[in-house]
N, C-alpha and C. Protein backbone atom coordinates (compact mmCIF):
# COMPACT_ATOMS: atom_id res chain seq x y z
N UNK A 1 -64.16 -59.16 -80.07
CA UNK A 1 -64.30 -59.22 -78.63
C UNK A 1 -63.03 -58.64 -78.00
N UNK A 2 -63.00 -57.96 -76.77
CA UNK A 2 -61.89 -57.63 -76.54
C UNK A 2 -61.14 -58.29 -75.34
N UNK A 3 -59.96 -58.08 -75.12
CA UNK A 3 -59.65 -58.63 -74.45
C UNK A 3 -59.41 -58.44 -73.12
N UNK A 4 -60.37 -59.30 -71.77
CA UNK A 4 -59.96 -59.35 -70.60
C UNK A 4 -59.19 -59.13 -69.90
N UNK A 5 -59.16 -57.93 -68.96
CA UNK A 5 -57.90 -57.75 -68.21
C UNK A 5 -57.97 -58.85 -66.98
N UNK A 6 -56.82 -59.19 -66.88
CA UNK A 6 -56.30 -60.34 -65.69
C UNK A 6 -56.51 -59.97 -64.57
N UNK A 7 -56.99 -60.49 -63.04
CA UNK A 7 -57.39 -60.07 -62.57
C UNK A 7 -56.25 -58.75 -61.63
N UNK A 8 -56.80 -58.11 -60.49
CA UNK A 8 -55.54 -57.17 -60.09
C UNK A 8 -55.22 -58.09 -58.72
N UNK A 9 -54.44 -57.74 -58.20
CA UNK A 9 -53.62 -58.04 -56.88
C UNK A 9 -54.86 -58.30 -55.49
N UNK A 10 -54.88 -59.44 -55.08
CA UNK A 10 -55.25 -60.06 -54.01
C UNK A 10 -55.30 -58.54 -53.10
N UNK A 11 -57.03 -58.77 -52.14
CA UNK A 11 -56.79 -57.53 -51.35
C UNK A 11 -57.05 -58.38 -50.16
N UNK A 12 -57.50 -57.76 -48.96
CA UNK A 12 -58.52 -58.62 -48.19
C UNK A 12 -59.78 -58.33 -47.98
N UNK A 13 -60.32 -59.15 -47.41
CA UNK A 13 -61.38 -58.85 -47.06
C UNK A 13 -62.38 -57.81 -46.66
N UNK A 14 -61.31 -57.18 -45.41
CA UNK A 14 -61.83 -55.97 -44.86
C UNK A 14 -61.99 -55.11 -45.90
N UNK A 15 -60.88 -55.20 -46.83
CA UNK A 15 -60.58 -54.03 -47.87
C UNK A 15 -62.12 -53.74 -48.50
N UNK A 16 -62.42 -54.55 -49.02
CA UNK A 16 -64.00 -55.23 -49.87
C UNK A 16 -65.23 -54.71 -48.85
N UNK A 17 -65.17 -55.00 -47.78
CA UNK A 17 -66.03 -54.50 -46.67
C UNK A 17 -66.12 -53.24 -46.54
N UNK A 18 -65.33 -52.33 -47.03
CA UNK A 18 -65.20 -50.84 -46.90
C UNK A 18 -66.14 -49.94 -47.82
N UNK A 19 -66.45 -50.57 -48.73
CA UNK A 19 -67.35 -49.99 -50.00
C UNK A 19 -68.69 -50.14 -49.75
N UNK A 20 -69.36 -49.36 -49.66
CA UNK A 20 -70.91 -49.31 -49.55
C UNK A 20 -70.84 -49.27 -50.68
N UNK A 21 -72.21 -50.98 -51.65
CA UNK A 21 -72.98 -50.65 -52.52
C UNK A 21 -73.93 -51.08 -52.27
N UNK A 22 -75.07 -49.49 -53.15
CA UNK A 22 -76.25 -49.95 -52.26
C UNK A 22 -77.23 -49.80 -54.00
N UNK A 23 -78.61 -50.20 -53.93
CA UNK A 23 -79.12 -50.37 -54.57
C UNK A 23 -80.27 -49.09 -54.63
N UNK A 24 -80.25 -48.31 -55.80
CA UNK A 24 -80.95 -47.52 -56.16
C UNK A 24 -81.71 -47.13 -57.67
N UNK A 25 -82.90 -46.53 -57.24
CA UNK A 25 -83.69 -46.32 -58.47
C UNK A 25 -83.27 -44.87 -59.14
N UNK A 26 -83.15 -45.23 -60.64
CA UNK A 26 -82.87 -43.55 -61.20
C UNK A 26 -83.87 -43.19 -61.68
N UNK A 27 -84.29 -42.32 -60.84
CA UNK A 27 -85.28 -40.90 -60.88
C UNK A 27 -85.06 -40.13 -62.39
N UNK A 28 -84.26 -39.26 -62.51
CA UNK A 28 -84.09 -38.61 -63.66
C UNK A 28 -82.84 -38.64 -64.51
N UNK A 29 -82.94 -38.11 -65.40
CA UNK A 29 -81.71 -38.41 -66.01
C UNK A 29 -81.55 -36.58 -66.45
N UNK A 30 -80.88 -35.95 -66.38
CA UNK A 30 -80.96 -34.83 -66.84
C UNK A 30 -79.38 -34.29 -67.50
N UNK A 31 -79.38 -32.99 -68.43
CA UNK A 31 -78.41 -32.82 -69.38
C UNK A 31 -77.36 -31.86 -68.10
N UNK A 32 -75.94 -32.23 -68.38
CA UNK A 32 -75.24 -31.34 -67.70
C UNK A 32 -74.79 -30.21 -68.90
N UNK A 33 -75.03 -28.89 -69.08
CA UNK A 33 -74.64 -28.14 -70.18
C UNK A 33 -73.11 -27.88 -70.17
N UNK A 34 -72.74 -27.69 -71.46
CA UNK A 34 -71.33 -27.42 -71.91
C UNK A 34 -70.31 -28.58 -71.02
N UNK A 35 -70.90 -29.73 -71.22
CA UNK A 35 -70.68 -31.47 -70.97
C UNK A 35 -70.66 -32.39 -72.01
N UNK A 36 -69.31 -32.36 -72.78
CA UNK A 36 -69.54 -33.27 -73.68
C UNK A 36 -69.93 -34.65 -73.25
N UNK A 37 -69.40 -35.36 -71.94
CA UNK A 37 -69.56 -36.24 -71.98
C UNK A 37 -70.64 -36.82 -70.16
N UNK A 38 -70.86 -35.78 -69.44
CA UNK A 38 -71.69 -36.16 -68.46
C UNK A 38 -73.12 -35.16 -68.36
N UNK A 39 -73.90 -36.37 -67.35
CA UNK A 39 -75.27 -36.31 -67.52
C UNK A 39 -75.38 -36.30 -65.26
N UNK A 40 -76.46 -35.34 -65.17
CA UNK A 40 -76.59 -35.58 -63.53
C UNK A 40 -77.85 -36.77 -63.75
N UNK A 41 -77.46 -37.73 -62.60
CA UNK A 41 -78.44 -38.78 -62.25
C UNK A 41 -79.42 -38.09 -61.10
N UNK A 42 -80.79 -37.97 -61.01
CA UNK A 42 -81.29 -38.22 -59.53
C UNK A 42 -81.54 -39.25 -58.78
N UNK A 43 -81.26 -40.05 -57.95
CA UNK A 43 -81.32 -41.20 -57.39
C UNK A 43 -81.84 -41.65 -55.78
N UNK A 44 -82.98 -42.32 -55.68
CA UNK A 44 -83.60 -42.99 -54.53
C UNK A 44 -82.90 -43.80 -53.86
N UNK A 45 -82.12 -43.72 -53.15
CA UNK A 45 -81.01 -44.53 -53.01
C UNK A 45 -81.63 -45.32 -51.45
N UNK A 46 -83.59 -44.84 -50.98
CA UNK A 46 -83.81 -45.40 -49.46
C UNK A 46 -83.68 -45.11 -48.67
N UNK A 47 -82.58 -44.20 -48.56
CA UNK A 47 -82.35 -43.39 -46.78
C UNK A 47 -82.64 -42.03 -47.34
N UNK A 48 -82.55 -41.72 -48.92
CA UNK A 48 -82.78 -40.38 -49.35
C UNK A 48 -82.13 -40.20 -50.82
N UNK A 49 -82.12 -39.44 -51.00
CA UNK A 49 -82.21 -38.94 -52.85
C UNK A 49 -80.58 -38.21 -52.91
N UNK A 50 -80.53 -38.28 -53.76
CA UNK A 50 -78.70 -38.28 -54.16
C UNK A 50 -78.39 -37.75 -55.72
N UNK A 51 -77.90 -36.83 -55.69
CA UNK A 51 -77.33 -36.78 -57.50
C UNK A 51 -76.39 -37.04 -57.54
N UNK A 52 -76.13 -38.04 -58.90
CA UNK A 52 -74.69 -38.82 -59.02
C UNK A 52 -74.29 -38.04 -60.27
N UNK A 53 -73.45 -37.56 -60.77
CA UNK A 53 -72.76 -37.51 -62.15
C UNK A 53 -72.14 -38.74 -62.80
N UNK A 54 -72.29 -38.84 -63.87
CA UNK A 54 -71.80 -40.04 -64.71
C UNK A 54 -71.46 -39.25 -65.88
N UNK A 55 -70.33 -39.85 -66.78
CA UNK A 55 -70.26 -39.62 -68.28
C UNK A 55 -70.89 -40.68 -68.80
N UNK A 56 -72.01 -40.44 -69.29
CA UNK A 56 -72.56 -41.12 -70.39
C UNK A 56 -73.39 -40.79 -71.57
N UNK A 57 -73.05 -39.55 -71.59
CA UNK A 57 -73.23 -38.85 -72.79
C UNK A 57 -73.29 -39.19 -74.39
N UNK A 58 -71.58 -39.81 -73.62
CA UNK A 58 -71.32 -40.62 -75.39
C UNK A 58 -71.16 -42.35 -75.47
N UNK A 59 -72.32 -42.54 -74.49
CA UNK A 59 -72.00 -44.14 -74.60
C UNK A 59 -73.87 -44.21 -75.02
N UNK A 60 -74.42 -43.90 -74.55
CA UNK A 60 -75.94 -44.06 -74.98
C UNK A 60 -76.71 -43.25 -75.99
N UNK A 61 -77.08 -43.30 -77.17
CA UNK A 61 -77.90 -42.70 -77.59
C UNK A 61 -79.10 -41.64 -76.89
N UNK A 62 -79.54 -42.05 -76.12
CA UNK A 62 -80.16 -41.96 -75.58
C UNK A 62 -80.68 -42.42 -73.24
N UNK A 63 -79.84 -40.88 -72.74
CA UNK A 63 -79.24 -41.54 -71.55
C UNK A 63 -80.64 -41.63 -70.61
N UNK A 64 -81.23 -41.18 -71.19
CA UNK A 64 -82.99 -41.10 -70.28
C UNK A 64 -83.23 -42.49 -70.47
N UNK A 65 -83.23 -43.37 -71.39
CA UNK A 65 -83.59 -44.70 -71.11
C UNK A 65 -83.67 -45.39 -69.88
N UNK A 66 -82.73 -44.79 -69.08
CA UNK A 66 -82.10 -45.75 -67.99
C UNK A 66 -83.13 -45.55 -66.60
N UNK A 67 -84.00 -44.17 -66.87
CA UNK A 67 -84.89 -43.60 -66.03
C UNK A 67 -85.62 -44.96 -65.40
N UNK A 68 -86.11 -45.17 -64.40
CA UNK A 68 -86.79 -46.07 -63.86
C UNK A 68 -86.05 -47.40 -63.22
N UNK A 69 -84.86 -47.04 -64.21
CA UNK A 69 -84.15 -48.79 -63.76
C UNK A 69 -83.40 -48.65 -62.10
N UNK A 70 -83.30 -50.01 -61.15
CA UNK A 70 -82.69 -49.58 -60.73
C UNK A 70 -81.14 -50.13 -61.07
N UNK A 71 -79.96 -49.95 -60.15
CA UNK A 71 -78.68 -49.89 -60.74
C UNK A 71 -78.29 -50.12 -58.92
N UNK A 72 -76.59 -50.37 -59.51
CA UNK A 72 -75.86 -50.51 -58.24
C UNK A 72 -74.88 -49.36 -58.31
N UNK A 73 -74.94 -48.64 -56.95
CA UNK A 73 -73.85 -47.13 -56.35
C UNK A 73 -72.73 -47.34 -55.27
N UNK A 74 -71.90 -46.96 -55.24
CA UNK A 74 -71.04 -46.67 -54.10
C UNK A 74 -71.53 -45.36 -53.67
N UNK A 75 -71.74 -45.66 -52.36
CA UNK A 75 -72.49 -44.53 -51.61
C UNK A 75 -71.20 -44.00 -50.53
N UNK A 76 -70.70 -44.23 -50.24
CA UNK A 76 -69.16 -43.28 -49.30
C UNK A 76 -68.39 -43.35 -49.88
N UNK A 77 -68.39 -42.18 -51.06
CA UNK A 77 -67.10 -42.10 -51.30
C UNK A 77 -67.40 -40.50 -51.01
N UNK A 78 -66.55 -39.64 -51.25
CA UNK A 78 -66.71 -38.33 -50.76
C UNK A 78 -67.68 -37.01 -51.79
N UNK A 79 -68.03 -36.66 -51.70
CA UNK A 79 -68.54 -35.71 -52.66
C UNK A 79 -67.73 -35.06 -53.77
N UNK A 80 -67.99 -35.29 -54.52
CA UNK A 80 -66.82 -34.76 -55.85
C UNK A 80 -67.86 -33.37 -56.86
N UNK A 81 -67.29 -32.81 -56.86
CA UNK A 81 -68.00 -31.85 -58.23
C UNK A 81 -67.15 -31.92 -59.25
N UNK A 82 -68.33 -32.45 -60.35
CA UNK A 82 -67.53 -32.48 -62.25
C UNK A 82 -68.39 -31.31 -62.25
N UNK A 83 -67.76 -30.74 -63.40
CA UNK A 83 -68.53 -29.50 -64.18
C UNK A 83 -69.34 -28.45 -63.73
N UNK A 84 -69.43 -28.43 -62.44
CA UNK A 84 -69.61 -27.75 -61.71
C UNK A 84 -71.22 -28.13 -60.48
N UNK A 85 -71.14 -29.50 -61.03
CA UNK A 85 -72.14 -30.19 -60.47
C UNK A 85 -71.71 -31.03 -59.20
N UNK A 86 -72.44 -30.71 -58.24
CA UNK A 86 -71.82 -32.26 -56.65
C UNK A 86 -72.65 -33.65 -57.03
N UNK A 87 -70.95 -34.74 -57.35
CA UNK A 87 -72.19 -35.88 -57.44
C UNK A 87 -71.67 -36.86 -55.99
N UNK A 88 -72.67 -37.43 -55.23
CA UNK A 88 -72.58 -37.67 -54.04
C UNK A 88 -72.54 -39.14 -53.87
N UNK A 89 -72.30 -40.15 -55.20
CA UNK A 89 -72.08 -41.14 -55.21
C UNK A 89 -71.74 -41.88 -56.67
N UNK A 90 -70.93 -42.85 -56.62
CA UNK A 90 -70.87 -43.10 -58.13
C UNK A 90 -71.79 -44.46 -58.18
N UNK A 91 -71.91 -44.30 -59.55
CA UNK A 91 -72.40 -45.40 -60.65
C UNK A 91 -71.30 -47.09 -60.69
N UNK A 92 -72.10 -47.80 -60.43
CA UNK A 92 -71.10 -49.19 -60.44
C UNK A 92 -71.83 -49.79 -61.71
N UNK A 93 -71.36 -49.57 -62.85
CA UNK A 93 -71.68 -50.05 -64.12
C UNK A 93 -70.34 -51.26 -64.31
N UNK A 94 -70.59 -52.06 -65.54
CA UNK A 94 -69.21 -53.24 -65.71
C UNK A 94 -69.06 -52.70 -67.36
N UNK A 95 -67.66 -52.74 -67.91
CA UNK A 95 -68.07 -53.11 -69.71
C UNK A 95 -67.09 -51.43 -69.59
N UNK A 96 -66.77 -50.57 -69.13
CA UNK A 96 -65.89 -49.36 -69.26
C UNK A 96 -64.59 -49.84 -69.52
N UNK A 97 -64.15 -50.08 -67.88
CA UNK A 97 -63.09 -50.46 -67.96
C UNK A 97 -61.99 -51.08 -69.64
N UNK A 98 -63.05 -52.19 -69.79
CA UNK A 98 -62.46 -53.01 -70.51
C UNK A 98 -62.94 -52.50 -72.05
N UNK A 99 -62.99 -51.58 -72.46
CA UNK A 99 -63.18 -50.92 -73.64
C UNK A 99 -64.70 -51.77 -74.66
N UNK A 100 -65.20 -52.11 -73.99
CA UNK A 100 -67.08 -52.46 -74.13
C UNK A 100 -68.18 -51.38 -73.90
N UNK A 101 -68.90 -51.11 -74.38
CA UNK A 101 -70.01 -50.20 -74.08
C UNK A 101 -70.82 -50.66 -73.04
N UNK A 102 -70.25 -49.64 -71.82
CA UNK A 102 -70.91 -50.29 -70.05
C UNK A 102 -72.60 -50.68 -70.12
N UNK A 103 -72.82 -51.32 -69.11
CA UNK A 103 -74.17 -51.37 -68.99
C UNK A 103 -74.28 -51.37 -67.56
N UNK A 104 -75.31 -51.08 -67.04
CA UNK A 104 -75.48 -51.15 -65.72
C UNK A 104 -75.64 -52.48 -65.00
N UNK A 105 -75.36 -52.19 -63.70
CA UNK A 105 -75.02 -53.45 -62.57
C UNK A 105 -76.19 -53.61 -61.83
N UNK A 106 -76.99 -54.36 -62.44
CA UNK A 106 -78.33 -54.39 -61.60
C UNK A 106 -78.89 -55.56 -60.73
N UNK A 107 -79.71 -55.68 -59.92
CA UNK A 107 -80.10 -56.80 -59.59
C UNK A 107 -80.62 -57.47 -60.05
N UNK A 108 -80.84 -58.98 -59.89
CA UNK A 108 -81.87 -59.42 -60.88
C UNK A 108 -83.34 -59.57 -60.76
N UNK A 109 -83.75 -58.83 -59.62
CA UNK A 109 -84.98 -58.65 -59.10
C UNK A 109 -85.11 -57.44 -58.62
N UNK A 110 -86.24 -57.04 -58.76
CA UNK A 110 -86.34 -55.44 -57.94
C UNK A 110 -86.40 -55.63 -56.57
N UNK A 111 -85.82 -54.72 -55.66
CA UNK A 111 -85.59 -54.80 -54.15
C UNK A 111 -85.47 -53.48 -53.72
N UNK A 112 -86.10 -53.57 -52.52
CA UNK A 112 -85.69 -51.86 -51.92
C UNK A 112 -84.95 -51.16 -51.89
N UNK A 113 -84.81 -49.98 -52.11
CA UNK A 113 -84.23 -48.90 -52.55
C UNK A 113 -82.71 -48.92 -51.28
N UNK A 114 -81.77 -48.88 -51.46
CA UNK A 114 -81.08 -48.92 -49.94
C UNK A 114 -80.27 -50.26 -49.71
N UNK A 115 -81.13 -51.01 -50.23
CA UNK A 115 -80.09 -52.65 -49.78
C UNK A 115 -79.04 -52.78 -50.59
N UNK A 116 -78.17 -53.53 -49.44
CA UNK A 116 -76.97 -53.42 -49.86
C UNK A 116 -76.30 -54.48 -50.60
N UNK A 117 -75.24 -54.30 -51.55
CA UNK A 117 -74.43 -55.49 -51.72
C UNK A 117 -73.61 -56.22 -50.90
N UNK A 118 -73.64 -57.28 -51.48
CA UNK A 118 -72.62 -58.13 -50.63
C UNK A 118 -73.00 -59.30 -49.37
């Protein structure tokens, strides 16, 4: 088992309030070429459809599994291009950080595409 990082430094509130996460379904899972390690997501995110980039190339056997599920995103953060791909929101998975094989952050019920955390 590995070991837990402690938590980080007290923020406030507002700070926490600043992060849109919103709840979305993954549409597709598709290959990013000459990507060892990322895959483009398509994602229903409720107000509209979004491709996210993720590396998870080398954490899943198999990254299409995840097709259908939904998952939790940060939706404002700015547009970034990996590999030459725009991904327009990230992936809020748990289990990276801390040297575990991530899994996704899901709800425990299915809910509309769009709602938010918190």
């Amino acid at each position: 088992m590995p070991d837990i990082a402690p938590p980080q430094d007290l923020i406030a509130l507002e700070d926490l309030t600043r992060i849109d996460i919103r709840v979305g379904t993954i549409l597709e899972v598709s290959d990013i070429p000459n990507s060892r390690k990322l895959v483009r997501l398509k994602v229903d995110l409720g107000f509209g459809t979004r491709a996210v980039v993720v590396g998870m190339k080398q954490e899943r056997a198999d990254p299409s599994e995840i097709e259908g599920s939904q998952a939790l995103f940060v939706v404002n953060l700015p547009p970034r291009k990996m590999a030459g791909v725009v991904s327009e929101a990230m992936l809020f998975d748990v289990g990276y950080s801390d040297g575990i094989p991530p899994a996704l952050a899901v709800p425990e019920r299915r809910v509309p595409n769009g709602t938010r955390a918190g």
